[in-house]
C-alpha atoms as a PDB file:
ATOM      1  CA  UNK A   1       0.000   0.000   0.000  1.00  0.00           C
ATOM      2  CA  UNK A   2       1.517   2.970  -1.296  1.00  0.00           C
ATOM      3  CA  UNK A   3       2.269   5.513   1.277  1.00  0.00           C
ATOM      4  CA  UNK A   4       0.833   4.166   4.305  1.00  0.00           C
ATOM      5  CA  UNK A   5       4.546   3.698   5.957  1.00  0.00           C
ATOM      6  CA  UNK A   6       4.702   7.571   5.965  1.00  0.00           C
ATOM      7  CA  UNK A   7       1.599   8.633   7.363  1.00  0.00           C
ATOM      8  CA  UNK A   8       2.716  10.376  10.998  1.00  0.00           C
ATOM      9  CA  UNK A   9       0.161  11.471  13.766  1.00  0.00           C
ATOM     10  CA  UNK A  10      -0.014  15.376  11.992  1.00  0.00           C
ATOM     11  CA  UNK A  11      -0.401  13.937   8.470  1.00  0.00           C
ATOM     12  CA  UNK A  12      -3.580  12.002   7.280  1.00  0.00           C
ATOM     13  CA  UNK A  13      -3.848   9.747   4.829  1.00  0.00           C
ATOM     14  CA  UNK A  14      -5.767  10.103   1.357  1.00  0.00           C
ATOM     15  CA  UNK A  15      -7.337   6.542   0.529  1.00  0.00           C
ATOM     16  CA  UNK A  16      -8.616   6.306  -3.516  1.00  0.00           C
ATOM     17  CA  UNK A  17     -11.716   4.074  -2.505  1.00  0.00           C
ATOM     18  CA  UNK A  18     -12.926   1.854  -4.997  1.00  0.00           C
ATOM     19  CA  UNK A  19     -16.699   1.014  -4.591  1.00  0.00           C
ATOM     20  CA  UNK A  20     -17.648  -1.501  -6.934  1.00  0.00           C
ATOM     21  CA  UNK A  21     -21.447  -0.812  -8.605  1.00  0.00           C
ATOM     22  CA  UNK A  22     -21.899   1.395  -5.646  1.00  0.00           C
ATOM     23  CA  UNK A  23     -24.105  -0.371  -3.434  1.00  0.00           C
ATOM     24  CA  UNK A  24     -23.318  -1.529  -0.234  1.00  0.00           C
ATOM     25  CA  UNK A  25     -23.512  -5.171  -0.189  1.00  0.00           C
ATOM     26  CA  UNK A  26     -20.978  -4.981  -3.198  1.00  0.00           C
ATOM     27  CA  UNK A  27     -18.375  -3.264  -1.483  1.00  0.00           C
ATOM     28  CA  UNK A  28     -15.470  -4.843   0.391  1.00  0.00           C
ATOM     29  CA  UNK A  29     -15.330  -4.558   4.216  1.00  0.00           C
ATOM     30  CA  UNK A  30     -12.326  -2.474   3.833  1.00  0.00           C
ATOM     31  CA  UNK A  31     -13.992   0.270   1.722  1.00  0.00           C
ATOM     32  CA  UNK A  32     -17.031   0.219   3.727  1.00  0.00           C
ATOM     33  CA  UNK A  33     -14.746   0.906   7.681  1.00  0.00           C
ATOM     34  CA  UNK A  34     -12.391   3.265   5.303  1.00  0.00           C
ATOM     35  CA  UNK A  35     -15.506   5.325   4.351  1.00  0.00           C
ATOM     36  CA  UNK A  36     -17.092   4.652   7.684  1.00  0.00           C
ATOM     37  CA  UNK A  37     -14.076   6.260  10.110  1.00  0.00           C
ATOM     38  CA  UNK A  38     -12.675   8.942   7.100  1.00  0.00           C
ATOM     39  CA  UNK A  39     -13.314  12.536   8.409  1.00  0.00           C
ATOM     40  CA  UNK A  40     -13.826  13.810   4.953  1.00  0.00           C
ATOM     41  CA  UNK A  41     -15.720  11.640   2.081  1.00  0.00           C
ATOM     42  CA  UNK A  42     -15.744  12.951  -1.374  1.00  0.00           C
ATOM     43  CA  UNK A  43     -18.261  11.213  -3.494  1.00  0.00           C
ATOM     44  CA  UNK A  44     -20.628  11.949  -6.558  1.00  0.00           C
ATOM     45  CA  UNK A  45     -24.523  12.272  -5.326  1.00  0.00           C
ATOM     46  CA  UNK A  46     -25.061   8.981  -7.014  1.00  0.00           C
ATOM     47  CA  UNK A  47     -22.776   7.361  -4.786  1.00  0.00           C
ATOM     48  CA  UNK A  48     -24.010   9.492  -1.638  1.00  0.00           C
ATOM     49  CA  UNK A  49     -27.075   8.050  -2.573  1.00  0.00           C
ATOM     50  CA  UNK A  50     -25.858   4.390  -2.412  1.00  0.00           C
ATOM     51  CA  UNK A  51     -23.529   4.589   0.078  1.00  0.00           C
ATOM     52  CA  UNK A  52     -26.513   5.914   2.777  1.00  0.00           C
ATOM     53  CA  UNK A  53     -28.728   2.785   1.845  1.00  0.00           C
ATOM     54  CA  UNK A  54     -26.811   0.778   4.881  1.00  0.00           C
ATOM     55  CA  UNK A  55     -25.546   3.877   6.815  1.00  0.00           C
ATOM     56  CA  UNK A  56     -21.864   4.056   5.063  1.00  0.00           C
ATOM     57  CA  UNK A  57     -22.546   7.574   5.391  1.00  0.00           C
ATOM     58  CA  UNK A  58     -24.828   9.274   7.564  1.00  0.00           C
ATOM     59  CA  UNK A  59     -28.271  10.340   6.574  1.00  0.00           C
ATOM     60  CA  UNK A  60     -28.780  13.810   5.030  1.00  0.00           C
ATOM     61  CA  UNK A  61     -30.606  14.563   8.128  1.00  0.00           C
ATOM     62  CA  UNK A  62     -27.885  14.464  10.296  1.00  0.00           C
ATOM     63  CA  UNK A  63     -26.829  17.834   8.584  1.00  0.00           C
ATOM     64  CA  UNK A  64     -24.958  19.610  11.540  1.00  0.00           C
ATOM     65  CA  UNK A  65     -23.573  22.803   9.000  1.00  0.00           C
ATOM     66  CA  UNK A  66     -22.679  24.080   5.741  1.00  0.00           C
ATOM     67  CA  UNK A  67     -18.645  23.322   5.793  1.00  0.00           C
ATOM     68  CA  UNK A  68     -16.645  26.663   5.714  1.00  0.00           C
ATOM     69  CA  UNK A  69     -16.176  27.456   1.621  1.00  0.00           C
ATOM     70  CA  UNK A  70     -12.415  29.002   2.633  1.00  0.00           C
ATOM     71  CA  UNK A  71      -9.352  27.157   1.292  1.00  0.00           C
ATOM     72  CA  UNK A  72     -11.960  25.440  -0.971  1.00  0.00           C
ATOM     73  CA  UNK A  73     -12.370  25.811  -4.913  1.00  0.00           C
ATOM     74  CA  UNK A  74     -15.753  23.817  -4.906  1.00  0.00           C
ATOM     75  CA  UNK A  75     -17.612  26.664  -4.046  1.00  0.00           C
ATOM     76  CA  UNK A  76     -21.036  25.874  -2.527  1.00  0.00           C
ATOM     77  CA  UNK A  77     -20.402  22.230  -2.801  1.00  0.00           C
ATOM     78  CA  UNK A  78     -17.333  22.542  -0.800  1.00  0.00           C
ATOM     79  CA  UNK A  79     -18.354  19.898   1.730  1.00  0.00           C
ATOM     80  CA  UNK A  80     -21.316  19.698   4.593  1.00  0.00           C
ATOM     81  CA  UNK A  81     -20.712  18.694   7.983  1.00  0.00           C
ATOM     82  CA  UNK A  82     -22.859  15.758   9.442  1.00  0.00           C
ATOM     83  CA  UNK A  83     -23.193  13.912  12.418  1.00  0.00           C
ATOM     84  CA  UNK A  84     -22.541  10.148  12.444  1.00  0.00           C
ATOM     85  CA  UNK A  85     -24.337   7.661  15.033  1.00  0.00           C
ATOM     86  CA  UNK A  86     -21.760   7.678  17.545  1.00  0.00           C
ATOM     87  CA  UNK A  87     -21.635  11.574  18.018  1.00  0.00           C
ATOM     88  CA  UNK A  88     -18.717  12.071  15.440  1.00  0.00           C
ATOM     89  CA  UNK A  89     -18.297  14.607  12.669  1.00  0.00           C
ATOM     90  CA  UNK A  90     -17.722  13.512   8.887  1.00  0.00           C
ATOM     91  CA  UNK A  91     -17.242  15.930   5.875  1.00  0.00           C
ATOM     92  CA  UNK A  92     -19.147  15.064   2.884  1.00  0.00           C
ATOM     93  CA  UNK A  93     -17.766  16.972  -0.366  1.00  0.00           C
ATOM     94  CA  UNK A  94     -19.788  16.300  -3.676  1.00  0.00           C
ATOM     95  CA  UNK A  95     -18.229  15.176  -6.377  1.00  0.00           C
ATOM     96  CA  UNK A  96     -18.054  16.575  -9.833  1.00  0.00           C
ATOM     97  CA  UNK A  97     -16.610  16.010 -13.168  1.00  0.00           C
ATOM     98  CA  UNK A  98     -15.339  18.962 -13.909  1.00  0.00           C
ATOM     99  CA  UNK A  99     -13.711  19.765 -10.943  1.00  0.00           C
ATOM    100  CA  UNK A 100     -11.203  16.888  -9.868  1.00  0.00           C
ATOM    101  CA  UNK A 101      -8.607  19.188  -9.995  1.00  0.00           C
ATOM    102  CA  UNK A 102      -9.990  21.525  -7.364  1.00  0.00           C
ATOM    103  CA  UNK A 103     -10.766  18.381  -5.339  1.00  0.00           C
ATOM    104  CA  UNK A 104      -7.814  16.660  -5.764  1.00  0.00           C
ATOM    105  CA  UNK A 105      -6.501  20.044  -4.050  1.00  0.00           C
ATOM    106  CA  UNK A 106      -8.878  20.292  -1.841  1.00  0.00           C
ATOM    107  CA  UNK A 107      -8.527  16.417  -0.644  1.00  0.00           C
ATOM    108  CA  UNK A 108      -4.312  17.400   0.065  1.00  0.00           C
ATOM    109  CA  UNK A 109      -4.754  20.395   1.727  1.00  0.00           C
ATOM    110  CA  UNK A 110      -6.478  18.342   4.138  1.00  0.00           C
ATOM    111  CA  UNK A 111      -4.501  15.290   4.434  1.00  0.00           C
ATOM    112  CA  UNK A 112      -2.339  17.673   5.536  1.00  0.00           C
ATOM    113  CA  UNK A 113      -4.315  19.690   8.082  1.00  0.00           C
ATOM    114  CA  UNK A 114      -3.997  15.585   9.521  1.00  0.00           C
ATOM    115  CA  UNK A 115      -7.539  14.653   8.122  1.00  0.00           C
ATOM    116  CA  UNK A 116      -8.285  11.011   6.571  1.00  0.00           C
ATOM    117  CA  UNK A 117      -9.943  11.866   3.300  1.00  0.00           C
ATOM    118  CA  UNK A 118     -11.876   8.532   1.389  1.00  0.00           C
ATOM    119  CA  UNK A 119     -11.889   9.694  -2.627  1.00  0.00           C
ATOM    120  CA  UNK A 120     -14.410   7.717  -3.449  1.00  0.00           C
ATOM    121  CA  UNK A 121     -14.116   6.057  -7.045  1.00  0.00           C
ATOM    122  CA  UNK A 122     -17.013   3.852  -8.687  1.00  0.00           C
ATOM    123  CA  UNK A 123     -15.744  -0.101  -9.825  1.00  0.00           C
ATOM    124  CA  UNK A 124     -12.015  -0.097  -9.084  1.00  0.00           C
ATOM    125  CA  UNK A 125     -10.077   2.923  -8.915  1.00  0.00           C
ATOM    126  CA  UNK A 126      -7.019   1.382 -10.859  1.00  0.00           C
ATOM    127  CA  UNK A 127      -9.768   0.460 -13.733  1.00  0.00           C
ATOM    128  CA  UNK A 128     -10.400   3.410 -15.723  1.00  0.00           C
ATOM    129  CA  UNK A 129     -10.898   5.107 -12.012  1.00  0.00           C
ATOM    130  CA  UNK A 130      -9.572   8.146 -10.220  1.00  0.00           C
ATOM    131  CA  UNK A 131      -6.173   6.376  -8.975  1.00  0.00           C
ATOM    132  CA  UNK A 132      -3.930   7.991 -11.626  1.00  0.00           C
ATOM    133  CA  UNK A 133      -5.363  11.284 -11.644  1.00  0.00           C
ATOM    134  CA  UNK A 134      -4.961  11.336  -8.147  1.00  0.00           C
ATOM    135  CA  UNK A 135      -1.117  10.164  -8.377  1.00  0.00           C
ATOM    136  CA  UNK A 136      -1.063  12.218 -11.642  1.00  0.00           C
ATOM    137  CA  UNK A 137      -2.390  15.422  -9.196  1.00  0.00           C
ATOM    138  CA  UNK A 138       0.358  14.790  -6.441  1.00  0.00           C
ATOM    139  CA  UNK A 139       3.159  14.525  -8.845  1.00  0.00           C
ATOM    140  CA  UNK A 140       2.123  17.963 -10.375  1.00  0.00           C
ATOM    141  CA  UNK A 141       1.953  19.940  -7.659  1.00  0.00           C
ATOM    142  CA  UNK A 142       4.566  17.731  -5.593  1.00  0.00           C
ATOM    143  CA  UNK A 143       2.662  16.251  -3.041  1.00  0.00           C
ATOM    144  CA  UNK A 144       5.412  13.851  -1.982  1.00  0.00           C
ATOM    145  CA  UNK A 145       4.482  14.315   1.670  1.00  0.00           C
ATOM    146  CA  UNK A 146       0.596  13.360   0.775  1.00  0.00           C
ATOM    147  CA  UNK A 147       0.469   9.830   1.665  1.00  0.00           C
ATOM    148  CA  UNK A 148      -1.819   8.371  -0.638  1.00  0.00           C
ATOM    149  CA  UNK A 149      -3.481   4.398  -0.533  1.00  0.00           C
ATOM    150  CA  UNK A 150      -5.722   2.707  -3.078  1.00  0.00           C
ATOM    151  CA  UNK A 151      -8.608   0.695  -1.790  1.00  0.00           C
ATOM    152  CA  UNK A 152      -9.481  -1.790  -4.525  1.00  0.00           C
ATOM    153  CA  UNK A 153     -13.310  -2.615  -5.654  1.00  0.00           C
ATOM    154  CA  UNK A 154     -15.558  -5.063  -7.867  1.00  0.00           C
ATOM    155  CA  UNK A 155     -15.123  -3.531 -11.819  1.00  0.00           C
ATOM    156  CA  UNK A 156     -17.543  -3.677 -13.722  1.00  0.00           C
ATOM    157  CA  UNK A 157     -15.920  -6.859 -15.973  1.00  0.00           C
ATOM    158  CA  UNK A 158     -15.864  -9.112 -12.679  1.00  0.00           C
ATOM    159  CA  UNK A 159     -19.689  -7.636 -11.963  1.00  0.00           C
ATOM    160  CA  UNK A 160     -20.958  -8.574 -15.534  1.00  0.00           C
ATOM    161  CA  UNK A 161     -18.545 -11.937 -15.776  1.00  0.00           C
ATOM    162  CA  UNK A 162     -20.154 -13.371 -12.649  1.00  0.00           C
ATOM    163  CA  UNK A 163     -23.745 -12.427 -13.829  1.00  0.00           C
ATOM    164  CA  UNK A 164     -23.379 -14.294 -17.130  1.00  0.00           C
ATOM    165  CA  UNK A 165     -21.450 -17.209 -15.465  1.00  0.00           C
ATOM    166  CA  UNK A 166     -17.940 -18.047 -15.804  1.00  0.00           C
ATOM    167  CA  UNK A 167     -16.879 -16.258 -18.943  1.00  0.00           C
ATOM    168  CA  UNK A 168     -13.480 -14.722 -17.730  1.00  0.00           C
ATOM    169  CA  UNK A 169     -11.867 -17.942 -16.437  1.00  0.00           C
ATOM    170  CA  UNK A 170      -8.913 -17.637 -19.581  1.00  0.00           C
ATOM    171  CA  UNK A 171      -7.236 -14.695 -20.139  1.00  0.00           C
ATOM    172  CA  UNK A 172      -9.029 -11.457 -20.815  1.00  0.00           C
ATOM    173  CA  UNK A 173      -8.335  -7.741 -21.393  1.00  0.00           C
ATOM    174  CA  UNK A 174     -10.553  -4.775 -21.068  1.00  0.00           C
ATOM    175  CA  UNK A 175     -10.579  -2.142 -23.613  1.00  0.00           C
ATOM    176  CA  UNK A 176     -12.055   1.135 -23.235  1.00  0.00           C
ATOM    177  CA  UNK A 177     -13.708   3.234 -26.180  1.00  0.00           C
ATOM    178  CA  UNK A 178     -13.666   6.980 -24.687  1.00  0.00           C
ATOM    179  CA  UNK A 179     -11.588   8.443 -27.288  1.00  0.00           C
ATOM    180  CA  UNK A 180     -11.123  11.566 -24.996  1.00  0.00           C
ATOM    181  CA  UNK A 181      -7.504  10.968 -24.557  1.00  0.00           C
ATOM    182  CA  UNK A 182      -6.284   9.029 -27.578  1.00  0.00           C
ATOM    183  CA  UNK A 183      -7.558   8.445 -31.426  1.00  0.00           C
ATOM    184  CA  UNK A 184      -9.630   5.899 -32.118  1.00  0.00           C
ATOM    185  CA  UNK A 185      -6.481   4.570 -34.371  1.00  0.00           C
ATOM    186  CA  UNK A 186      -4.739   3.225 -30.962  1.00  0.00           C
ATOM    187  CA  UNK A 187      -8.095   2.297 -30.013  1.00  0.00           C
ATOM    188  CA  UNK A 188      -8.498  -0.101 -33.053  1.00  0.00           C
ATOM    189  CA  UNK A 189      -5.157  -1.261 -32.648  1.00  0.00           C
ATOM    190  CA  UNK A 190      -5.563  -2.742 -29.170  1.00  0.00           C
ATOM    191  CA  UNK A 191      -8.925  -4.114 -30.445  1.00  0.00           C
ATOM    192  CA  UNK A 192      -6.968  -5.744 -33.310  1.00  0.00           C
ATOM    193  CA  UNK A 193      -4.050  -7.126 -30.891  1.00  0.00           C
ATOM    194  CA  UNK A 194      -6.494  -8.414 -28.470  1.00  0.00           C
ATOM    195  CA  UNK A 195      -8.990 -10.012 -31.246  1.00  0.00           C
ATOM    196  CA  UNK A 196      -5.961 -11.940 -33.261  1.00  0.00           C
ATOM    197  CA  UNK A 197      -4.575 -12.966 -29.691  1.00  0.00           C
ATOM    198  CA  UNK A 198      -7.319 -15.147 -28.474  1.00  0.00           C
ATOM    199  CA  UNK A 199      -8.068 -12.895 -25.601  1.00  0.00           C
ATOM    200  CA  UNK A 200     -11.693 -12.402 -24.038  1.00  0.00           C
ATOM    201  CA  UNK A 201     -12.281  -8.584 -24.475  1.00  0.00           C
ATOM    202  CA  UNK A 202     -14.752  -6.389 -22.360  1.00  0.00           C
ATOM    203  CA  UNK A 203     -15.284  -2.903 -23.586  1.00  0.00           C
ATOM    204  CA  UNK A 204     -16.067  -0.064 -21.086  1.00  0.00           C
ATOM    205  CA  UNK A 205     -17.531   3.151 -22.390  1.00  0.00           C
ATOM    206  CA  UNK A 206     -19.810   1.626 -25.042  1.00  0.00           C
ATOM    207  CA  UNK A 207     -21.570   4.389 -25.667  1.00  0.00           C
ATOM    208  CA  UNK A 208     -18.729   5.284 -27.240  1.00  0.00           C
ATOM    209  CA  UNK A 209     -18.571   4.062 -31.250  1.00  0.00           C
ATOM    210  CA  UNK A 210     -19.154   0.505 -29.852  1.00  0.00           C
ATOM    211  CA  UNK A 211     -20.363  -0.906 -33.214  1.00  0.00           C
ATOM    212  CA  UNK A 212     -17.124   0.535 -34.636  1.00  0.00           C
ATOM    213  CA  UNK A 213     -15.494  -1.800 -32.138  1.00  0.00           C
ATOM    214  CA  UNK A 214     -17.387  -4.297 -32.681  1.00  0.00           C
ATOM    215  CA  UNK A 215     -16.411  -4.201 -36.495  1.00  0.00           C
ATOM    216  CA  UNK A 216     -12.960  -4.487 -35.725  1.00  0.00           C
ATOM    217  CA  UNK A 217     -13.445  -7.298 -33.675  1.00  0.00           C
ATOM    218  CA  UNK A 218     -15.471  -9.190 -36.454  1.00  0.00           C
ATOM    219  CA  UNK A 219     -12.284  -9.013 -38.854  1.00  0.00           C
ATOM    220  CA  UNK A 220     -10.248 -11.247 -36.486  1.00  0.00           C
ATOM    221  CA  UNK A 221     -13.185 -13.312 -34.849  1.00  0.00           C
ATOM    222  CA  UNK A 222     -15.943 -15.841 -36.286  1.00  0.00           C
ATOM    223  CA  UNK A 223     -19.678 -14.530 -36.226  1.00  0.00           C
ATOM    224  CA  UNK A 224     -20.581 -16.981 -33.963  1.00  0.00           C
ATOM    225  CA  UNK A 225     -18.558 -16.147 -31.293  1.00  0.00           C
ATOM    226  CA  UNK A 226     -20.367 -15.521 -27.631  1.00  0.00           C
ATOM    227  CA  UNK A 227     -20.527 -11.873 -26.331  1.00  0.00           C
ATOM    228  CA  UNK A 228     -22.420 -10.874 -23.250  1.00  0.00           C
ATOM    229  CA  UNK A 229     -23.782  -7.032 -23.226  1.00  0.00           C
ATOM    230  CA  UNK A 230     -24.527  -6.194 -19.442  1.00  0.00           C
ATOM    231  CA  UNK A 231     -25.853  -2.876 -17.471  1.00  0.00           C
ATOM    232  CA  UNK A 232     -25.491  -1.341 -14.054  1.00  0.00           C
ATOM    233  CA  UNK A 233     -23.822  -4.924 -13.227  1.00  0.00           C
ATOM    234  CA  UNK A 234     -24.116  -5.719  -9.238  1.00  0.00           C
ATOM    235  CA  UNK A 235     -26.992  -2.645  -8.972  1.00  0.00           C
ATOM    236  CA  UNK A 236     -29.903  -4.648  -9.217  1.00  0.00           C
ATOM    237  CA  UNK A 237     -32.968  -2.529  -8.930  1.00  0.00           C
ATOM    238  CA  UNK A 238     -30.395   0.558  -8.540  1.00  0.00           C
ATOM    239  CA  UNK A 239     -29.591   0.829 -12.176  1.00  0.00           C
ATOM    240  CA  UNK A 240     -29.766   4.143 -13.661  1.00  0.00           C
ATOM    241  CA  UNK A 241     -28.500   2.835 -17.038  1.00  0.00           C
ATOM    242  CA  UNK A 242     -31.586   1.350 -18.870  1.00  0.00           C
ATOM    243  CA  UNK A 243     -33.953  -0.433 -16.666  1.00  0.00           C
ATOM    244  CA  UNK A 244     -31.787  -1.621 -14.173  1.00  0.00           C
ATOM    245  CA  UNK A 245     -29.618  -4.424 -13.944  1.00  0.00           C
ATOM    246  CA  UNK A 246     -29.593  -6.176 -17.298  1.00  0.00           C
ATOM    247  CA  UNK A 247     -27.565  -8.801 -19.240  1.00  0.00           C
ATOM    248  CA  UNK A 248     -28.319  -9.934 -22.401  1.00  0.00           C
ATOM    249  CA  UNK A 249     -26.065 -13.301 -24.698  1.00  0.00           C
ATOM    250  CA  UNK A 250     -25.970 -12.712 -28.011  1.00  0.00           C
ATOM    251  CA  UNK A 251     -23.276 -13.613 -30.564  1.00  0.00           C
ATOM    252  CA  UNK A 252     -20.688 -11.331 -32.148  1.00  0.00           C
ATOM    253  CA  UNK A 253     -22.690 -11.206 -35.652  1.00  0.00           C
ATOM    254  CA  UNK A 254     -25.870  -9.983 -34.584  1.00  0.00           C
ATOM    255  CA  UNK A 255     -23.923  -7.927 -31.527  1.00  0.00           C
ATOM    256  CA  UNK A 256     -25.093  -4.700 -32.768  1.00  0.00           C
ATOM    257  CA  UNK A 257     -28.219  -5.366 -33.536  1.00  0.00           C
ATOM    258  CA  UNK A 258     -28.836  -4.894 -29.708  1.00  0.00           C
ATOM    259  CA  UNK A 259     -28.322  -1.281 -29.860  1.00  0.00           C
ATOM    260  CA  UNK A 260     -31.458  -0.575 -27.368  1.00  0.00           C
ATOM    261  CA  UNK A 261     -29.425  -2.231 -24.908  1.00  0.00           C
ATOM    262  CA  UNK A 262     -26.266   0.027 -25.327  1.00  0.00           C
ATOM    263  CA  UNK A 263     -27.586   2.899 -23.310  1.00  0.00           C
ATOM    264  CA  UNK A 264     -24.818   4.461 -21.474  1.00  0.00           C
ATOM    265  CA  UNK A 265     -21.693   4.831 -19.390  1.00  0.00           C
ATOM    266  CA  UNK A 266     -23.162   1.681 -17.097  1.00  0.00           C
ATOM    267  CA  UNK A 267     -22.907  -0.724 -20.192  1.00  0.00           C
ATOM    268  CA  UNK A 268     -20.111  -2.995 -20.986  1.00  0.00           C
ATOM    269  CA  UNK A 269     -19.776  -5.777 -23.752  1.00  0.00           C
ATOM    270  CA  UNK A 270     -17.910  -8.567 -22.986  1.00  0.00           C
ATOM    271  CA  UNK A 271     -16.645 -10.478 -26.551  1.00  0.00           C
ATOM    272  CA  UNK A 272     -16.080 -14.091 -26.369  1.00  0.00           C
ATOM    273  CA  UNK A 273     -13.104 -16.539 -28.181  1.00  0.00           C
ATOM    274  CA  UNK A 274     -13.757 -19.530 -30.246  1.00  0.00           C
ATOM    275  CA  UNK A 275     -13.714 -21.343 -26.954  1.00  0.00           C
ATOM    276  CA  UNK A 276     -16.547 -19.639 -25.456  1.00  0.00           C
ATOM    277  CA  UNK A 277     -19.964 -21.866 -25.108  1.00  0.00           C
ATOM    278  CA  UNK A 278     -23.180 -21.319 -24.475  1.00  0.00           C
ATOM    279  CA  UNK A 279     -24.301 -23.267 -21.462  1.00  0.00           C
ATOM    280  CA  UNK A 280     -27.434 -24.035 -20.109  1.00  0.00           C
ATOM    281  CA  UNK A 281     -28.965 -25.137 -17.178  1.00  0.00           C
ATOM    282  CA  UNK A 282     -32.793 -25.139 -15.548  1.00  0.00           C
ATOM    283  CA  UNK A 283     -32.480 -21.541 -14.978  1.00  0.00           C
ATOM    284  CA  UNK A 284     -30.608 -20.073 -17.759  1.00  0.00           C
ATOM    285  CA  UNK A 285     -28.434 -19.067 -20.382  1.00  0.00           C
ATOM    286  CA  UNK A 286     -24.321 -18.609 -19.000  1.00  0.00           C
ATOM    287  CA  UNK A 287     -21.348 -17.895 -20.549  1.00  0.00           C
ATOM    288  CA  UNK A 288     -17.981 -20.041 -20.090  1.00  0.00           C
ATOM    289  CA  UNK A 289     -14.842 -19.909 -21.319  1.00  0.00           C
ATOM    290  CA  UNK A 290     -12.657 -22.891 -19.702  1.00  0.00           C
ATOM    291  CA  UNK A 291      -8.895 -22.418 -18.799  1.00  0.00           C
ATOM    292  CA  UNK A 292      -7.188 -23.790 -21.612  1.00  0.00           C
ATOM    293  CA  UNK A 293      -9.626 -25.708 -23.077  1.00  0.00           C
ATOM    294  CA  UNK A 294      -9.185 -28.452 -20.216  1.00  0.00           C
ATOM    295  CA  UNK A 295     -12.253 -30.430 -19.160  1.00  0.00           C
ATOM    296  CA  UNK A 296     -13.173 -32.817 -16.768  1.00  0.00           C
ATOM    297  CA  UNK A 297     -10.229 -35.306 -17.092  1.00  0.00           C
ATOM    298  CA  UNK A 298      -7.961 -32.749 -16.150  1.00  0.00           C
ATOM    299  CA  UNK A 299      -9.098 -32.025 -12.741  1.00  0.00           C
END
C-alpha cells in the first residue's frame, strides 16, 4: 500500500476508494470501515445516494452545518458537515466532473491539516478510475508528503462476468472506447491485438462508437462467437442505465443489432473466443470460457 509507511500522527492519509457498482452489499469490508471512520468523504450524489442505503454515510438529516467554503475551490459544494451515530463529525464533499482538480486540491490540503480523506471512485479505482489522476495530481503539484493508498473494488468486468457465469476464467483484457484521450487509431489497434490474440475482451464506455469496435473485432473473430452485453452490473434494482440491472447473450454477428441495450456509461460488452460456449442449465443461459480448453479429465 503505497504511502501508508509515511503517514505520521499530523499527516492524514488520502485513501482512492474503490466502490464496486456502488451499493453496499458490493463493497469490500475495507472500503465500507475506510468510508465509515474517514473525516472527509468525497463522493458523486449517485454514490451518496448508495452509500446511505446501509448507513456508510450518515443520513442527510444528520446535517450539523454548511462546511466553511475558505481554502476550498468547490464553491457551494465545498463539503457539509454531518453527524454520524456515535456523536462524530464527517465531511461530505460532492463530487463533480469537472472539478477533480480543485478536489484533488482540496482532498491534500487536508490530508495535511492531519484529516483522513476517502476519494471515493465507482468499480475499481485502478480500472479506468480516479487512482492515476490522483497520483497524476500529487506529482504535479509535488505532493510527496501526501500519503496516498488505493482501496481496490468489484469492476464492472468481474460484476458482468459473474452475472453471465464463468466467462473470464482464460485470459481477458478490457478495452475502453472513450476516445477523450487518444484516437480511435490506438483504439483499433488494441482491439486488433487483443482479437488476433485469443483474448476475451470487455469494452467499457460503449456508448462510445461501440459498433465501430465491434467491427474491428469481427475481422479477427468468427460470427458466432459468444458476447455478453450487461448494465449497471451488481446494482440490481439501482440501475440508472436502462432499466436496471440487465444482461443480455448474443453472438458477435448480430452484436449490434442490440443497440437498445447500449444505453450508457453503465454498459459494458464482454466479446467471447472460439472457446466460449453457451451453457445451459434449468435456470438459464451462461457464458464459459474454460482455462485452456481443459475439461473434466484434467481435474
Amino acid at each position: 500500500m503505497a504511502g501508508s509507511d509515511a503517514a505520521t500522527d499530523e499527516m492524514g492519509t488520502l485513501f482512492v476508494v474503490g466502490i464496486g457498482p456502488g451499493l453496499p452489499h458490493a463493497m469490500t469490508q475495507r472500503a465500507r470501515d475506510v468510508i465509515t471512520t474517514a473525516d472527509c468523504v468525497i463522493a458523486s450524489n449517485l454514490y451518496q445516494e448508495f452509500l446511505r442505503r446501509d448507513g456508510t454515510l450518515p443520513p442527510e438529516t444528520a446535517e450539523v452545518e454548511a462546511a466553511p467554503a475558505e481554502g476550498t475551490a468547490a464553491g457551494d459544494e465545498s463539503g457539509t458537515v454531518f453527524e454520524r451515530s456515535g456523536g462524530t463529525h464527517q465531511t461530505l464533499v460532492r463530487s463533480t466532473m469537472g472539478k477533480q482538480i480543485e478536489l484533488a486540491r482540496e482532498a491534500f490540503r487536508r490530508v495535511r491539516a492531519g484529516e483522513s480523506v476517502a476519494h471515493v471512485s465507482g468499480g475499481d479505482p485502478n480500472v479506468y478510475g480516479k487512482s492515476d489522476l490522483l497520483y497524476t495530481m500529487a506529482e504535479a503539484d509535488e505532493a510527496y508528503d501526501v500519503p496516498i493508498e488505493v482501496v481496490p473494488g468489484v469492476t464492472a468486468a468481474l460484476g458482468g462476468a459473474a452475472n453471465l457465469g464463468a466467462p473470464l476464467s482464460n485470459d481477458f483484457c478490457t478495452v475502453s472506447l472513450s476516445d477523450k484521450w487518444r484516437g480511435w487509431d490506438e483504439i483499433e489497434e488494441k482491439l486488433r491485438a487483443a482479437a488476433i490474440s485469443g483474448f476475451v475482451i470487455v469494452l467499457y464506455n460503449c456508448w462510445r462508437d461501440y459498433e465501430r469496435a465491434i467491427d474491428v473485432v469481427r475481422e479477427e473473430r468468427a460470427d458466432d462467437v459468444p458476447v455478453g452485453i450487461f448494465n449497471d452490473a451488481g446494482r440490481g434494482d439501482a440501475g440508472r442505465n436502462l432499466e436496471d440491472e440487465t444482461h443480455t447473450i448474443t453472438t458477435l454477428g448480430e452484436a449490434t443489432d442490440h443497440d437498445d441495450e447500449v444505453g450508457g456509461m453503465g454498459t459494458s460488452i464482454l466479446v467471447g473466443t472460439h472457446e466460449t460456449t453457451v451453457w445451459e442449465n434449468d435456470y438459464g443461459k451462461h457464458l464459459v470460457t474454460p482455462r485452456g480448453g481443459r475439461d473434466v479429465d484434467d481435474f
